[in-house]
C-alpha atoms as a PDB file:
ATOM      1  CA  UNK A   1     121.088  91.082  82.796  1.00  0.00           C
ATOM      2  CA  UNK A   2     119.585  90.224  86.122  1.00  0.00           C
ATOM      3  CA  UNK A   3     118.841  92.147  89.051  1.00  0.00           C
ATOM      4  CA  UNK A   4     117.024  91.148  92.265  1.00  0.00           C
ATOM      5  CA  UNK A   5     116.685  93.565  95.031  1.00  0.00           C
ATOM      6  CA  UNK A   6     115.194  93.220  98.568  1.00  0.00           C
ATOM      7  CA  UNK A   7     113.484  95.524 100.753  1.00  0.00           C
ATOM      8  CA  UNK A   8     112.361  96.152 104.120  1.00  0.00           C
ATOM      9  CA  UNK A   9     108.945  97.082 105.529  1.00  0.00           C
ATOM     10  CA  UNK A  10     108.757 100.166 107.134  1.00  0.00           C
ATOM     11  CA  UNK A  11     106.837 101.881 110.170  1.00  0.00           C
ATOM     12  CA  UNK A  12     106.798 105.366 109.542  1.00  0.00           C
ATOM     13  CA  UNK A  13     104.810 108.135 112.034  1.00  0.00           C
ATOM     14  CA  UNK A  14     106.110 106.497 114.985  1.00  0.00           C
ATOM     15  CA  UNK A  15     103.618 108.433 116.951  1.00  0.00           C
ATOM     16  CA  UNK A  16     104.038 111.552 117.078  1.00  0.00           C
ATOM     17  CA  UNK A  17     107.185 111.845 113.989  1.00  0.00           C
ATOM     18  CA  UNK A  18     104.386 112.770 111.570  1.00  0.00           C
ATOM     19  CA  UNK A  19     105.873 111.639 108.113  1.00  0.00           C
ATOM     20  CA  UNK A  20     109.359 112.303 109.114  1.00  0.00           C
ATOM     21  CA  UNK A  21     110.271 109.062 111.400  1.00  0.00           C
ATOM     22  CA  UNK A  22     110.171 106.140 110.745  1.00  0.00           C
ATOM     23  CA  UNK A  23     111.876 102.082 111.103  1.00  0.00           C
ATOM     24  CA  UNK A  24     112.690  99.535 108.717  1.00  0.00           C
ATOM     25  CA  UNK A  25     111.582  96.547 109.666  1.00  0.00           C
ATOM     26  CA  UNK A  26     112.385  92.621 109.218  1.00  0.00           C
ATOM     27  CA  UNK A  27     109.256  91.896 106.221  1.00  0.00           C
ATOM     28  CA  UNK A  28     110.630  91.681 102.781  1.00  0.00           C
ATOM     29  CA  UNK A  29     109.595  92.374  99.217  1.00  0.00           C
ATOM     30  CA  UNK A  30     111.687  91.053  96.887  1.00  0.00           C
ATOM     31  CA  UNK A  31     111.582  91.777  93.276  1.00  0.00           C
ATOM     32  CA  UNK A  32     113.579  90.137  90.210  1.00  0.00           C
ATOM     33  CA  UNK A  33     113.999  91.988  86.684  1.00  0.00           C
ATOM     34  CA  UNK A  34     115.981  90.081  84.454  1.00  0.00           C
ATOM     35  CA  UNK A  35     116.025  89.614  80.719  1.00  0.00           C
ATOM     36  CA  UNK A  36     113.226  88.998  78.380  1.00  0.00           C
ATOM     37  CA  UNK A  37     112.278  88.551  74.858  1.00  0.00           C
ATOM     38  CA  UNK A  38     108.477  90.146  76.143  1.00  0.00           C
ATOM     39  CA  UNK A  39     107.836  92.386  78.490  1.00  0.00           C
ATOM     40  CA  UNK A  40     105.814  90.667  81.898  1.00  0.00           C
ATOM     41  CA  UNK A  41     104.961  90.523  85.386  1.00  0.00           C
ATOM     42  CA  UNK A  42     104.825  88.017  87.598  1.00  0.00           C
ATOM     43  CA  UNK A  43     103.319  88.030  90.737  1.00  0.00           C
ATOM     44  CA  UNK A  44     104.107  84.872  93.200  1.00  0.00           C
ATOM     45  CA  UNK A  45     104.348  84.552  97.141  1.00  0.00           C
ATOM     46  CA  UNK A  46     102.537  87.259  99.069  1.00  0.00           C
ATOM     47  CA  UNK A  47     100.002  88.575  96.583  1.00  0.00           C
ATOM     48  CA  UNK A  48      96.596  87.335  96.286  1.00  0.00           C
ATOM     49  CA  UNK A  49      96.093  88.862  92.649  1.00  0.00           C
ATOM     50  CA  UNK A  50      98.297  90.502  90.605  1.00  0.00           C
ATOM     51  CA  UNK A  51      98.049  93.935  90.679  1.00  0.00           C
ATOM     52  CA  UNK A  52      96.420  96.152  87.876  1.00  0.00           C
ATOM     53  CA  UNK A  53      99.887  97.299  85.450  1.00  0.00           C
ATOM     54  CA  UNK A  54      98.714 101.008  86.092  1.00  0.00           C
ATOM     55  CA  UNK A  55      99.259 100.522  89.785  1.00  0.00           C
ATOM     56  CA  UNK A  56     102.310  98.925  90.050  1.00  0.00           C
ATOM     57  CA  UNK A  57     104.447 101.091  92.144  1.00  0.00           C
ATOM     58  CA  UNK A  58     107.669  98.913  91.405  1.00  0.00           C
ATOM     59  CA  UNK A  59     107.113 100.000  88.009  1.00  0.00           C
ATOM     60  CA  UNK A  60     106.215 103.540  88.460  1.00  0.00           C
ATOM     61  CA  UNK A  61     109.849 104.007  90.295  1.00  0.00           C
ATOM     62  CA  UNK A  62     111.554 102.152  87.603  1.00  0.00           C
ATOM     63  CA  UNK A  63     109.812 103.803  84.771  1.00  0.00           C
ATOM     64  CA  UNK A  64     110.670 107.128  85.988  1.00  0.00           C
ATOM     65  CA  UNK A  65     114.106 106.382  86.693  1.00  0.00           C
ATOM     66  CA  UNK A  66     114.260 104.862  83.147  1.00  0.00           C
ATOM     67  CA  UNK A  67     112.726 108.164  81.755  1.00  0.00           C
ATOM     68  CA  UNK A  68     115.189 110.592  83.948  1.00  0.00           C
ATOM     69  CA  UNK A  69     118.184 108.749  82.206  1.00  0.00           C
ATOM     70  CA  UNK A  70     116.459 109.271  78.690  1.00  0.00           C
ATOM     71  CA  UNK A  71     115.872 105.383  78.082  1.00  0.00           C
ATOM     72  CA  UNK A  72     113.072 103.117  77.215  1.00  0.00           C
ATOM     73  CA  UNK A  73     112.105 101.153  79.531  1.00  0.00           C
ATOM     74  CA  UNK A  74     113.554  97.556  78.722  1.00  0.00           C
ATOM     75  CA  UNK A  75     112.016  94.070  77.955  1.00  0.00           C
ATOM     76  CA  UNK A  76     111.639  92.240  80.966  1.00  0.00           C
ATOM     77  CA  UNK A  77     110.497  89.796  83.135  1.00  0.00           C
ATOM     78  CA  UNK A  78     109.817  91.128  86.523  1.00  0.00           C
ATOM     79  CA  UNK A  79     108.398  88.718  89.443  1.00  0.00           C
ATOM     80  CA  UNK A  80     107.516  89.876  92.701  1.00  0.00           C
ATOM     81  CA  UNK A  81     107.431  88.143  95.877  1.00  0.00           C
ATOM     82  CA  UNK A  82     106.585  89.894  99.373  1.00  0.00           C
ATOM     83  CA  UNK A  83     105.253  89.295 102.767  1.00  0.00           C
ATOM     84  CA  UNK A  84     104.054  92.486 103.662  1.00  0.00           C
ATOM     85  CA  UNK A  85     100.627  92.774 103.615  1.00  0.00           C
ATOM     86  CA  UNK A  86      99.376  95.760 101.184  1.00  0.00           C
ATOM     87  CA  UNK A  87      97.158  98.795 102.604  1.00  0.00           C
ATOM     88  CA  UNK A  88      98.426  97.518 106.801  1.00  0.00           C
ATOM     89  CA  UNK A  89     100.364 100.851 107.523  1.00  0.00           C
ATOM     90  CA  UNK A  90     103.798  98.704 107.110  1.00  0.00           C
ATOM     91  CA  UNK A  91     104.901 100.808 103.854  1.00  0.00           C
ATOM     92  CA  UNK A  92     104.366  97.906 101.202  1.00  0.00           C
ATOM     93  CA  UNK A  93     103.898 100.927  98.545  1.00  0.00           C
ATOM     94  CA  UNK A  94     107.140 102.650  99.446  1.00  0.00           C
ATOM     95  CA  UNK A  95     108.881  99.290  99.196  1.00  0.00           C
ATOM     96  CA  UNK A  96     107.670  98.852  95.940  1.00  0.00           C
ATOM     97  CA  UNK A  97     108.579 102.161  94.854  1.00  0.00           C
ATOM     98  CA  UNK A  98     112.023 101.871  96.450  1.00  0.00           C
ATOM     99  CA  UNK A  99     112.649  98.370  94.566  1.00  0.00           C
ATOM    100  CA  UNK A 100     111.823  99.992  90.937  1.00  0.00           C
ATOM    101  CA  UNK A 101     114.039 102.876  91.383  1.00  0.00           C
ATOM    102  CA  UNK A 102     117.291 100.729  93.109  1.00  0.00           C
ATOM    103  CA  UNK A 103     116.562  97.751  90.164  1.00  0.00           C
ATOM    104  CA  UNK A 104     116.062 100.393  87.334  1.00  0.00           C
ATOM    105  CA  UNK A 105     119.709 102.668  88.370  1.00  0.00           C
ATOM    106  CA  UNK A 106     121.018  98.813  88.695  1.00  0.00           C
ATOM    107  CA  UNK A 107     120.258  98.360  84.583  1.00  0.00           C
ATOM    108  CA  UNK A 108     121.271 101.752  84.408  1.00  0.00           C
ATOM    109  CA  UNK A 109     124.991 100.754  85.779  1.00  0.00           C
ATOM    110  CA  UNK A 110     124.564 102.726  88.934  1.00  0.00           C
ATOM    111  CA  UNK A 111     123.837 106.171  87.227  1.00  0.00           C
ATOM    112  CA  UNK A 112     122.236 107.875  89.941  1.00  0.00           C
ATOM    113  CA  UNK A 113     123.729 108.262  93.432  1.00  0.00           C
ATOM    114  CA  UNK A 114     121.233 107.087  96.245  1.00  0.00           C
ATOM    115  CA  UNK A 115     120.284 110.217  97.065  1.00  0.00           C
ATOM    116  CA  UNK A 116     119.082 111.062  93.935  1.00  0.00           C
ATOM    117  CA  UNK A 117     116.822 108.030  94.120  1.00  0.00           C
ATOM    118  CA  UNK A 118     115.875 108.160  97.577  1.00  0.00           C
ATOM    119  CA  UNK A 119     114.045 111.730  96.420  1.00  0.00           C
ATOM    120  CA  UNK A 120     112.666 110.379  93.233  1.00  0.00           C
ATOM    121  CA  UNK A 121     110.908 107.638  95.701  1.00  0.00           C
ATOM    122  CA  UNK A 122     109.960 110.625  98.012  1.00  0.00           C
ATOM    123  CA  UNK A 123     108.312 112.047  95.228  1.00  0.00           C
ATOM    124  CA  UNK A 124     106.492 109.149  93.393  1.00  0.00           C
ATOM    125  CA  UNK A 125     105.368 108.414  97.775  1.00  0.00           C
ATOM    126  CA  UNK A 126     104.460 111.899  98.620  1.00  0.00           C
ATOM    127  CA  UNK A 127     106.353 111.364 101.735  1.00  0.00           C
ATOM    128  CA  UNK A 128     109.488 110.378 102.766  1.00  0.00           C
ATOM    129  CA  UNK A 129     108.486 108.833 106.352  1.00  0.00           C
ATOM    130  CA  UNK A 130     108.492 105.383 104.433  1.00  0.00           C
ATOM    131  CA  UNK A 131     110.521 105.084 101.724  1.00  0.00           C
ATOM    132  CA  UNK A 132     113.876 106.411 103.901  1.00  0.00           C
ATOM    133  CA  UNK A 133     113.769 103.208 106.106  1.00  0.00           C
ATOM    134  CA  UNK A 134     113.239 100.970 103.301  1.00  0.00           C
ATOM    135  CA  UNK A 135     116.013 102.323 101.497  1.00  0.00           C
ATOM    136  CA  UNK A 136     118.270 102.350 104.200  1.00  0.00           C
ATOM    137  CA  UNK A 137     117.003 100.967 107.215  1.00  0.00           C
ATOM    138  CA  UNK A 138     117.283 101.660 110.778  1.00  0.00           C
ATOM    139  CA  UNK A 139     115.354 104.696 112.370  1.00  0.00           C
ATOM    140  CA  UNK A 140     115.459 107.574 110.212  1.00  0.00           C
ATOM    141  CA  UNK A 141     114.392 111.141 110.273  1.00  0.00           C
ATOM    142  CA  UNK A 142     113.414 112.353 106.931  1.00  0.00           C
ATOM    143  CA  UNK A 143     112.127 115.623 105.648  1.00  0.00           C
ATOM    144  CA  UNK A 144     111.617 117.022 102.132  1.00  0.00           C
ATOM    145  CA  UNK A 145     112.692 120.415 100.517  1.00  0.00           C
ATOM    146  CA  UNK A 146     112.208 121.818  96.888  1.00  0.00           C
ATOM    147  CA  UNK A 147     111.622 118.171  95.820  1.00  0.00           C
ATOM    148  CA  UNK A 148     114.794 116.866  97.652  1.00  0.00           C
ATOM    149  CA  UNK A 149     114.982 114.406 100.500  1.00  0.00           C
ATOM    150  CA  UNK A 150     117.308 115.093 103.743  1.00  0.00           C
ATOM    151  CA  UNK A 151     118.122 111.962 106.250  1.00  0.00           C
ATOM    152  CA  UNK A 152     119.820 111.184 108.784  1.00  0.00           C
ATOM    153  CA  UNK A 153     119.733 107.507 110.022  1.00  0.00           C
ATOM    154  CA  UNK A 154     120.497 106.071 113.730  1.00  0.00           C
ATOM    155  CA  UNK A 155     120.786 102.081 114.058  1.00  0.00           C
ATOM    156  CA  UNK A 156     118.135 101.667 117.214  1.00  0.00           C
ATOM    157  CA  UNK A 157     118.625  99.710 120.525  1.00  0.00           C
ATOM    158  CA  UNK A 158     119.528  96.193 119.100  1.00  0.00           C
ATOM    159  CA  UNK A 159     117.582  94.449 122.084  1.00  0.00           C
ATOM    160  CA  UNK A 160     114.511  96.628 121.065  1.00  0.00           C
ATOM    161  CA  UNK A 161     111.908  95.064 119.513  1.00  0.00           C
ATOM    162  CA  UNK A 162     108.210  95.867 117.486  1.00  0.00           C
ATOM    163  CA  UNK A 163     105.141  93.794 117.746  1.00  0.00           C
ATOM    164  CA  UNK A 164     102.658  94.029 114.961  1.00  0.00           C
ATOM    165  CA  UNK A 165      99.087  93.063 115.281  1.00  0.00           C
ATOM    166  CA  UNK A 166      97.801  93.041 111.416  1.00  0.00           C
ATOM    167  CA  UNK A 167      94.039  93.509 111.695  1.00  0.00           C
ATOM    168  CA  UNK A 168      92.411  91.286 108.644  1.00  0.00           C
ATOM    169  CA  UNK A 169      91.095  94.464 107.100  1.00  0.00           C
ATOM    170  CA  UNK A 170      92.579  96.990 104.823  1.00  0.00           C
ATOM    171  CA  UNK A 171      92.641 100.720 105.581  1.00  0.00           C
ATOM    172  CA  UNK A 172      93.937 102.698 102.563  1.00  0.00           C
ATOM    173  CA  UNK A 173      96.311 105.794 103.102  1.00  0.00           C
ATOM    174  CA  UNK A 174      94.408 107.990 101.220  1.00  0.00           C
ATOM    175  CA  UNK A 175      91.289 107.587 103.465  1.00  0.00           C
ATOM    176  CA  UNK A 176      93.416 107.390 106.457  1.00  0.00           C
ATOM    177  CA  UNK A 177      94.727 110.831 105.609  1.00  0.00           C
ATOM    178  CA  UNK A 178      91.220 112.342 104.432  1.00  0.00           C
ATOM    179  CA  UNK A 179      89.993 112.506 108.135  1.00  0.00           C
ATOM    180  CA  UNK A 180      93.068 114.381 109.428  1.00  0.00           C
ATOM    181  CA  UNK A 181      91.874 118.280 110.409  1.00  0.00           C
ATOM    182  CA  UNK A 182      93.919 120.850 108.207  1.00  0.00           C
ATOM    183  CA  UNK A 183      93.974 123.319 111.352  1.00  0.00           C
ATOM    184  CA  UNK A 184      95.844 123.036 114.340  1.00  0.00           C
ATOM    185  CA  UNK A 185      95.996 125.014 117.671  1.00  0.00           C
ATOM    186  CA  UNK A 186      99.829 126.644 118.396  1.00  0.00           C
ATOM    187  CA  UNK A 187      99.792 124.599 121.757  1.00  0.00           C
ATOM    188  CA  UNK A 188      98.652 121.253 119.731  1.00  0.00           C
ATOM    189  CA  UNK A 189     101.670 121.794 117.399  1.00  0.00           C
ATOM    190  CA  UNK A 190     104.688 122.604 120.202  1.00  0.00           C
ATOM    191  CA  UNK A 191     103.728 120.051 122.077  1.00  0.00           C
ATOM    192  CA  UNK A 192     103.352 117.661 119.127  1.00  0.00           C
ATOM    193  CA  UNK A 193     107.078 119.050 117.906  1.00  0.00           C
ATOM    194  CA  UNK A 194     108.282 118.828 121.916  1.00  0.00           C
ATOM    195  CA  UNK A 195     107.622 114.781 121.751  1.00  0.00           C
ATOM    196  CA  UNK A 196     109.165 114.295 118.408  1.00  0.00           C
ATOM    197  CA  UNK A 197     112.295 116.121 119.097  1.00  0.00           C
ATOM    198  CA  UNK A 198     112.712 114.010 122.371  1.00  0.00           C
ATOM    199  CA  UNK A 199     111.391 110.979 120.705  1.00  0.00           C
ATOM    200  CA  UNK A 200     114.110 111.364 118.491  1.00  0.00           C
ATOM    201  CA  UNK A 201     116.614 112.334 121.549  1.00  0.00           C
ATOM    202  CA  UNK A 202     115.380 108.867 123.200  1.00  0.00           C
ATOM    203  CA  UNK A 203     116.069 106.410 119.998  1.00  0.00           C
ATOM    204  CA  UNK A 204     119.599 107.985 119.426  1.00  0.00           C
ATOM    205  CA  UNK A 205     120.736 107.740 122.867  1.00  0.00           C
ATOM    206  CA  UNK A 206     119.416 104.490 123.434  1.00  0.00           C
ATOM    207  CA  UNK A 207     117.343 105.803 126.583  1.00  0.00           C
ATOM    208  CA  UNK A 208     114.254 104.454 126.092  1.00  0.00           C
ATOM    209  CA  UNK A 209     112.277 104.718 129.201  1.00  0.00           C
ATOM    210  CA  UNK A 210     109.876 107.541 128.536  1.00  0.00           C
ATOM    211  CA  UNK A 211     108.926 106.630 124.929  1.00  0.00           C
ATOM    212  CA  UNK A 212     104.898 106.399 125.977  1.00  0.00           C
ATOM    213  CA  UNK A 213     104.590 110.034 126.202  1.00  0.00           C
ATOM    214  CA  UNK A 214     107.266 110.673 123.573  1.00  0.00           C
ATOM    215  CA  UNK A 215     105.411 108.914 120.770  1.00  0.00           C
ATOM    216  CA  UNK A 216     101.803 110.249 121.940  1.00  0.00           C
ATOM    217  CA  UNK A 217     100.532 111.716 118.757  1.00  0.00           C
ATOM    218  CA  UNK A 218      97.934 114.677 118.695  1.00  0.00           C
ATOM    219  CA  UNK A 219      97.696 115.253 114.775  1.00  0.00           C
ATOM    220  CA  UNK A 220      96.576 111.861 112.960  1.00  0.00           C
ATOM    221  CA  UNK A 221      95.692 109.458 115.763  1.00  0.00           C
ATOM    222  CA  UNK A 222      92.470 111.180 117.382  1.00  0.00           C
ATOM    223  CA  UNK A 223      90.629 110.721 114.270  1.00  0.00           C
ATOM    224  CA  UNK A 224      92.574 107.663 112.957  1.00  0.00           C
ATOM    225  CA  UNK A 225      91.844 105.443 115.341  1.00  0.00           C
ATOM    226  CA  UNK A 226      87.941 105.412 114.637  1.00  0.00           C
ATOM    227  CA  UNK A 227      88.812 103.767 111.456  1.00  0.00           C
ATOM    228  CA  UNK A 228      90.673 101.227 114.125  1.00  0.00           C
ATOM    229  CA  UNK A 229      88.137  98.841 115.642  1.00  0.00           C
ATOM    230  CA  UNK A 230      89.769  97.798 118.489  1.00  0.00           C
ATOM    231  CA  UNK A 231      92.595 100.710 118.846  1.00  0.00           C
ATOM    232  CA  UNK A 232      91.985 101.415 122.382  1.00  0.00           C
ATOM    233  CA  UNK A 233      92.183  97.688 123.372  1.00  0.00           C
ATOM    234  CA  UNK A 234      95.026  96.532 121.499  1.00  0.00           C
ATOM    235  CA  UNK A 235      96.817  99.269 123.077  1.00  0.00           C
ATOM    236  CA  UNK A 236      95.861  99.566 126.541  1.00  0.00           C
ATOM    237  CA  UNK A 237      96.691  95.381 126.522  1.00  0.00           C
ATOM    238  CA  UNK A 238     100.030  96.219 124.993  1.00  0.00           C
ATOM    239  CA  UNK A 239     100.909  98.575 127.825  1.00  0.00           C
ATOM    240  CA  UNK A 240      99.698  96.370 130.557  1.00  0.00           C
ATOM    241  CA  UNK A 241     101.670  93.637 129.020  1.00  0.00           C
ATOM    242  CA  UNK A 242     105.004  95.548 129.732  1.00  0.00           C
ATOM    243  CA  UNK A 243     105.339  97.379 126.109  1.00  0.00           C
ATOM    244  CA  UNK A 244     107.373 100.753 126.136  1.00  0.00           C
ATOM    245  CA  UNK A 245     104.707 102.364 123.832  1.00  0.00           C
ATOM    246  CA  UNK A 246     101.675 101.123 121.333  1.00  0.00           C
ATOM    247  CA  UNK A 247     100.661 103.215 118.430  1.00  0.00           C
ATOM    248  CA  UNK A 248      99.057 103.061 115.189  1.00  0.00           C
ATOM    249  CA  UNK A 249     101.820 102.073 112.495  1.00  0.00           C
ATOM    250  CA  UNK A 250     102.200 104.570 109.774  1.00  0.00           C
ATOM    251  CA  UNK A 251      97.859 105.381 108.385  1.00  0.00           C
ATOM    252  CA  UNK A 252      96.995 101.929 110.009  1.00  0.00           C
ATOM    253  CA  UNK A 253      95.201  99.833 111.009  1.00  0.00           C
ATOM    254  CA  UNK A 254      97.680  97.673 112.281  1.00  0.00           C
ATOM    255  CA  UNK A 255      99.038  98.688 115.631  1.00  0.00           C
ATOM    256  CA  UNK A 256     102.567  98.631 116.629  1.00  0.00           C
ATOM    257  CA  UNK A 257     104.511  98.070 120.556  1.00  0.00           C
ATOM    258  CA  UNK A 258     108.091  98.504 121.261  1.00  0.00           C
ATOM    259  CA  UNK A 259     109.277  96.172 123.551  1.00  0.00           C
ATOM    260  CA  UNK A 260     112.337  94.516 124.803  1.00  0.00           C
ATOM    261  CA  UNK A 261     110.961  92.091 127.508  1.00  0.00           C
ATOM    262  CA  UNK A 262     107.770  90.045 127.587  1.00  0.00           C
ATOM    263  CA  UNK A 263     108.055  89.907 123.731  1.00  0.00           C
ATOM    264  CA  UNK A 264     105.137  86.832 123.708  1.00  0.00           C
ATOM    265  CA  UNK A 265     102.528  87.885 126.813  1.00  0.00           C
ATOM    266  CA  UNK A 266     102.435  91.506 124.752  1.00  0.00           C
ATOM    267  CA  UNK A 267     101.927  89.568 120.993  1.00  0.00           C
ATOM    268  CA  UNK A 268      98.850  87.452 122.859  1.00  0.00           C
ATOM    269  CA  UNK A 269      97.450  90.491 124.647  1.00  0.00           C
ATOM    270  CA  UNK A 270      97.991  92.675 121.494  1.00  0.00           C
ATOM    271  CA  UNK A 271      95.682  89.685 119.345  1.00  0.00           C
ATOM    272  CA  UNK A 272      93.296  89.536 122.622  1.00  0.00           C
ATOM    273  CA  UNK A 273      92.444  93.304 121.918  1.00  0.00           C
ATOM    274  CA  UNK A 274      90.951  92.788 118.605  1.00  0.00           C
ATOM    275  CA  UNK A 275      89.228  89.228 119.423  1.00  0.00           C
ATOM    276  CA  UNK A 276      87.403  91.252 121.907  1.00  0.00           C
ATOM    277  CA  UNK A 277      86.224  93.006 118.877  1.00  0.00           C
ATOM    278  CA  UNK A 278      85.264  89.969 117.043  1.00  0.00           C
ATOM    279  CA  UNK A 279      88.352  91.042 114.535  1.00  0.00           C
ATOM    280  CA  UNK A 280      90.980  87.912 113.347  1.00  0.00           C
ATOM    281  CA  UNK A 281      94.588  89.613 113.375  1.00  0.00           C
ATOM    282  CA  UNK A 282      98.435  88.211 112.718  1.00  0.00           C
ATOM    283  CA  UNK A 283     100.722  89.118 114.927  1.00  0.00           C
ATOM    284  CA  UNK A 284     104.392  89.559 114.475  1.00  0.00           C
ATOM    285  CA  UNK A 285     107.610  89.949 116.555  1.00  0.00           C
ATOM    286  CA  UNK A 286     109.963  91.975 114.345  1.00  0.00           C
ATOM    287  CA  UNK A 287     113.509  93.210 114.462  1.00  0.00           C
ATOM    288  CA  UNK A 288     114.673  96.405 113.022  1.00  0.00           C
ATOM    289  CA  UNK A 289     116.207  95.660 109.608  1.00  0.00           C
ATOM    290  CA  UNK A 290     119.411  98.012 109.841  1.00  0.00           C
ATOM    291  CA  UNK A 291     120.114  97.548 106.118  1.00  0.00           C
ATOM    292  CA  UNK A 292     117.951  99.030 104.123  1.00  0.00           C
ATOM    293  CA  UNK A 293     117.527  97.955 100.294  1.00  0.00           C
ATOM    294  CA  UNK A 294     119.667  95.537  98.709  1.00  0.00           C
ATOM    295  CA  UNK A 295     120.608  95.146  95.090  1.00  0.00           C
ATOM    296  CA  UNK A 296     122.518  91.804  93.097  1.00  0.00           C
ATOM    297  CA  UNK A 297     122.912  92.531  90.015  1.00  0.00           C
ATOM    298  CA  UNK A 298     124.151  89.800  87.473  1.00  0.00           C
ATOM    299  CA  UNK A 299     125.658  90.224  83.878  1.00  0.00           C
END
């Protein structure tokens, strides 16, 4: 048996949709587990080294789909090929977790419904900000109760667009999240719940004019972005470039516009912003990938 299965990056966040929103976008991982006489991983385009076997998150999500359906996991050969950069705040762990449990229900003949794997994901992720949009793409809203993941899923403005300036530095989640205050004032919280409901209100109806102040986050980006060098130049030349908003994507540290005109003067001024910091970044112009993960399975 062969399966190969493809999935979308992810910005998840989206300003102020703390782990709840989030965007599939057009970056890939795609994995292939097929039939082996020994067990193996390869890793090929995308990956500078291989990645230790006890942090593989494509075979954390198969393994425990494998061990919910009471099987061993098989002998296989499983290469992995991706251009999403690890540890950039474009959900390359959820779309490694998302590929294990789609290829694992795929040797499993489609035992689990998607739902069931979408909140396995959830759970391996912590989250479900990330891992919805890779499964399914689009712009979702995502929240989690008593270990179960809800969605709903809205295909976005197709002339929209999101720009992607990838610092050349890492900046793992779990740091990312360590600075975040646990307390909150009332007024910080209805106002940050105010801008998410109408952020959400803006992407569904397609109106998409006041998404600055809808996507202004007061939980994660005040402290985030001093783990950003070059945050408050990369977006301040974003906006003056003619982007609709500019925002840290997912924990960082690359920052994200939405856009639907000047697509190329906000990509320059975007890479401008960290130059001025003395910091080499990529930058990407990126569709929304509306499909989400997809599985071929051969017999």
């Amino acid at each position: 048996m062969k399966v190969t299965v493809k999935v979308p990056a992810s910005t998840a966040n989206i300003g102020s949709g703390v782990d709840c929103l989030g965007v599939g976008l057009s970056k890939y991982l795609t994995v292939i587990m097929e039939d082996s006489p020994t067990f193996e991983i390869i890793f090929k385009e995308g990956f500078d080294t291989d990645i230790p076997f006890e942090e593989n998150l494509f075979y954390t999500g198969a393994k425990r789909i494998f061990d919910k359906a009471g099987k061993a996991f098989p002998s296989v050969k499983i290469t992995m090929m991706t251009n999403i950069p690890g540890s950039r705040g474009l959900g390359s762990s959820a779309s490694a977790i998302v590929a294990g449990v789609y290829a694992a229900n795929s040797y499993l003949d489609d035992l689990f419904d998607e739902s069931f794997l979408i909140s396995q994901a959830s759970l391996i992720e912590g989250h479900p900000d990330n891992i919805v949009p890779c499964a399914v793409g689009g712009f979702t809203i995502a929240m989690m109760e008593d270990g179960i993941t809800h969605y709903h899923k809205i295909v976005p403005n197709r002339d929209l667009r999101f720009i992607t300036a990838i610092p050349n530095y890492e900046l793992p989640t779990k740091l990312a999240r360590s600075v975040v205050p646990k307390e909150f004032s009332r007024q910080t919280l209805v106002t940050q719940l105010q801008r998410a409901c109408f952020l959400v209100g803006a992407l569904s109806s397609g109106d998409i004019r006041q998404l600055e102040i809808a996507t202004q986050d007061l939980i994660f980006t005040p402290t985030r972005q001093g783990l950003i060098p070059g945050f408050d130049a990369v977006t301040s030349n974003a906006m003056k470039a003619g982007a609709l908003c500019a925002m840290i994507s997912g924990a960082g540290p690359t920052i994200i516009a939405f856009a639907i005109h000047n697509l190329t003067q906000i990509a320059q001024a975007m890479k401008q912003g960290f130059s001025d910091v003395d910091i080499m970044s990529c930058v990407e112009i990126l569709q929304a990938d509306t499909k989400g993960a997809v599985v071929i399975s051969e017999r």
